[in-house]
C-alpha atoms as a PDB file:
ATOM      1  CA  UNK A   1      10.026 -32.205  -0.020  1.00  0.00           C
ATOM      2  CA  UNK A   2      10.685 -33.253  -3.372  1.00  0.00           C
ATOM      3  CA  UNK A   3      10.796 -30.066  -6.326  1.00  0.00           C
ATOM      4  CA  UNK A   4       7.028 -30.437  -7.798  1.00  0.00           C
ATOM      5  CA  UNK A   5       7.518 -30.173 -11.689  1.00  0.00           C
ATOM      6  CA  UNK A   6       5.383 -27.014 -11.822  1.00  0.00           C
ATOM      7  CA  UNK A   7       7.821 -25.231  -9.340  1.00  0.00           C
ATOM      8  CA  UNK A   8      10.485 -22.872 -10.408  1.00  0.00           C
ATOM      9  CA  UNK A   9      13.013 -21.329  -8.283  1.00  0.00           C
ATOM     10  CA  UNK A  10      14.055 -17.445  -8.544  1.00  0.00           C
ATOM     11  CA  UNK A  11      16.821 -16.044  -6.399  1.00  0.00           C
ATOM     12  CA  UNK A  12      15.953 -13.471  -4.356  1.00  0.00           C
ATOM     13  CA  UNK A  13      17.195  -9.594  -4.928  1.00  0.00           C
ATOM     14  CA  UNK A  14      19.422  -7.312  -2.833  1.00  0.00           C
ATOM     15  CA  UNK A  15      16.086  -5.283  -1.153  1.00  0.00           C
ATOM     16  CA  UNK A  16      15.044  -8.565  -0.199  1.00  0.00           C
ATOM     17  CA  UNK A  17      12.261  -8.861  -3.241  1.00  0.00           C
ATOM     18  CA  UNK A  18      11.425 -11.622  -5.818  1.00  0.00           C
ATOM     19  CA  UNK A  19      10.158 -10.415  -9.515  1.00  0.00           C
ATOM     20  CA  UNK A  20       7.391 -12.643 -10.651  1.00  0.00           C
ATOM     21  CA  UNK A  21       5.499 -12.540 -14.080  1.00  0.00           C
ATOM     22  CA  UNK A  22       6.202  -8.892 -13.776  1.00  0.00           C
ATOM     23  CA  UNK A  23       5.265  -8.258 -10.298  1.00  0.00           C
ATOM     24  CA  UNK A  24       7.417  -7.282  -7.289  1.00  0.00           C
ATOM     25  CA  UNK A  25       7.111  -9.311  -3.978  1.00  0.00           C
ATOM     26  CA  UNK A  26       8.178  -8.378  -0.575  1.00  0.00           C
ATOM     27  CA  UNK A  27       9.530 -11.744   0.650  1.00  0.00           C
ATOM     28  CA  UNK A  28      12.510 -10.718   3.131  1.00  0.00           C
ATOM     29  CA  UNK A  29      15.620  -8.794   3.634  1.00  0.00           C
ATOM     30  CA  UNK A  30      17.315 -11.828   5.830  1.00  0.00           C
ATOM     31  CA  UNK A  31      17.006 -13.792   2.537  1.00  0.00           C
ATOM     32  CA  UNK A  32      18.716 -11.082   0.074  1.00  0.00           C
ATOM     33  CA  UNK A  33      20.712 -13.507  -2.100  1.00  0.00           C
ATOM     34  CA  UNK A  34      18.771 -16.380  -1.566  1.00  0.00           C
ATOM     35  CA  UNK A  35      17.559 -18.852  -3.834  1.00  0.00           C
ATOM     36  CA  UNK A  36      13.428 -19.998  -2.744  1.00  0.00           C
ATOM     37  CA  UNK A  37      11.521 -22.235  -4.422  1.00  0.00           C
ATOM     38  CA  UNK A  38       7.742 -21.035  -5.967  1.00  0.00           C
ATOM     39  CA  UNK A  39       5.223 -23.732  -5.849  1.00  0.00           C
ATOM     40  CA  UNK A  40       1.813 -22.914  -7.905  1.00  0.00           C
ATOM     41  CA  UNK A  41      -1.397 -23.552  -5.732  1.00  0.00           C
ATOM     42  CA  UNK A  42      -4.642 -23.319  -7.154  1.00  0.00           C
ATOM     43  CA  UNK A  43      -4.475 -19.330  -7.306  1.00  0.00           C
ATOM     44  CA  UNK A  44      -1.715 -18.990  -4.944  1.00  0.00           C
ATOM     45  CA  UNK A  45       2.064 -19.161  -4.752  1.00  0.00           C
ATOM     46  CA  UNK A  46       3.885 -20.911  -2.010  1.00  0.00           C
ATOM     47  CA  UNK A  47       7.209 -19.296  -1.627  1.00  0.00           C
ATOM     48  CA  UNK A  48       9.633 -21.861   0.507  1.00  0.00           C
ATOM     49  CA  UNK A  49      13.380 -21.555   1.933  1.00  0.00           C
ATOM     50  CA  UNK A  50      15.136 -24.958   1.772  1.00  0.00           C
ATOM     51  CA  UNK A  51      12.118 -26.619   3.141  1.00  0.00           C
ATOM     52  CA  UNK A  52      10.280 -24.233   4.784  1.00  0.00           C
ATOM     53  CA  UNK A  53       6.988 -22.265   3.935  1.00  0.00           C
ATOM     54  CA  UNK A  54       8.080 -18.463   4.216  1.00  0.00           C
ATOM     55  CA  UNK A  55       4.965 -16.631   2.462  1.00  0.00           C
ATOM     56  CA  UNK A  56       2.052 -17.162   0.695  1.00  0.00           C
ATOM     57  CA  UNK A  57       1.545 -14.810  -2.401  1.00  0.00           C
ATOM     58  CA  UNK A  58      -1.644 -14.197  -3.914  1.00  0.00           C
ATOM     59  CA  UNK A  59      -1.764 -12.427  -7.236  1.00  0.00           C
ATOM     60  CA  UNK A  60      -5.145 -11.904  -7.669  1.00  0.00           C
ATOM     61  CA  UNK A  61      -5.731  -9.865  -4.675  1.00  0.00           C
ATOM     62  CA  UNK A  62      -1.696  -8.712  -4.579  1.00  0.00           C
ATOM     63  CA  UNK A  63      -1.430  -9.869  -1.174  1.00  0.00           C
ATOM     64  CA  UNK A  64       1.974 -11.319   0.482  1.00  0.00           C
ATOM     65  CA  UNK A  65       1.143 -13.185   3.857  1.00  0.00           C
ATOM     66  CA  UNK A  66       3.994 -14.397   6.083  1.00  0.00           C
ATOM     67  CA  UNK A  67       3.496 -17.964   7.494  1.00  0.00           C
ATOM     68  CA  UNK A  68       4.084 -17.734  11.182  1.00  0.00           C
ATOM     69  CA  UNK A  69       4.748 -21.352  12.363  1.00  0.00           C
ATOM     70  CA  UNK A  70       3.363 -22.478  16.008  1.00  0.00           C
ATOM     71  CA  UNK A  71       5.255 -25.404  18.074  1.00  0.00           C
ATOM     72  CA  UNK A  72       2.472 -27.316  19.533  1.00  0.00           C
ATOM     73  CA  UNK A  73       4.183 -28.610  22.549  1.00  0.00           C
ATOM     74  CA  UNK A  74       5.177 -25.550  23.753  1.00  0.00           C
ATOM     75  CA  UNK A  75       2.679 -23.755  26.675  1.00  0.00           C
ATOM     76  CA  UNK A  76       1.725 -20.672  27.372  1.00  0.00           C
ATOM     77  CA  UNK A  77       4.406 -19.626  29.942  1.00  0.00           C
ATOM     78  CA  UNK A  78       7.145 -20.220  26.859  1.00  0.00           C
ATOM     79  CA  UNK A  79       7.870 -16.891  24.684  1.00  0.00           C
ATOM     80  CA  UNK A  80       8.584 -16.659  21.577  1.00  0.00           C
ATOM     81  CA  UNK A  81      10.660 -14.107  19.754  1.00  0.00           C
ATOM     82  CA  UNK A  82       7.703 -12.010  19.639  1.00  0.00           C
ATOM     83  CA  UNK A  83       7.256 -11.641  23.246  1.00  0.00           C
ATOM     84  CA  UNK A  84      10.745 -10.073  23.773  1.00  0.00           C
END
C-alpha cells in the first residue's frame, strides 16, 4: 500500500497513545515508539502499522475500535491466541 496524499504519519507515545487534532487515542502499548500511518476515511481514521489495519478511530462519536483480522482457511478446531 502506497502512502495516500491525505495520510500523515505520527509516532506513537511512550503509554502507547497517538495525539490527534487535540485528541488522545488509545492505539497500543506493543507499539510505544512506533511510527503508524493515519489515513482519512469519510468520517473515520484508519490507523495502520507497516501495512496493517490496527484500529479504526472515529472522532465524531470518540470511539477507537481494534480490527481483529480472521484467516479464512483456518477451521473451527484451530485456536487462536484468544482461545489460550
Amino acid at each position: 500500500m502506497g502512502i495516500s496524499k491525505d495520510a500523515w504519519v505520527r509516532k506513537v507515545d511512550s503509554e502507547g497513545k497517538l495525539k490527534i487534532k487535540g485528541q488522545q487515542w488509545n492505539i497500543s502499548k506493543a507499539l510505544c515508539g512506533e511510527w503508524v500511518q493515519i489515513v482519512p476515511v469519510e468520517r473515520r481514521l484508519l490507523v495502520f502499522y507497516c501495512q496493517t489495519l490496527i484500529r479504526e478511530l472515529d472522532p465524531a462519536l470518540q470511539r477507537s475500535t481494534i480490527v481483529e483480522r480472521w484467516r479464512t482457511d483456518q477451521g473451527s478446531s484451530h485456536k487462536t491466541v484468544k482461545d489460550v
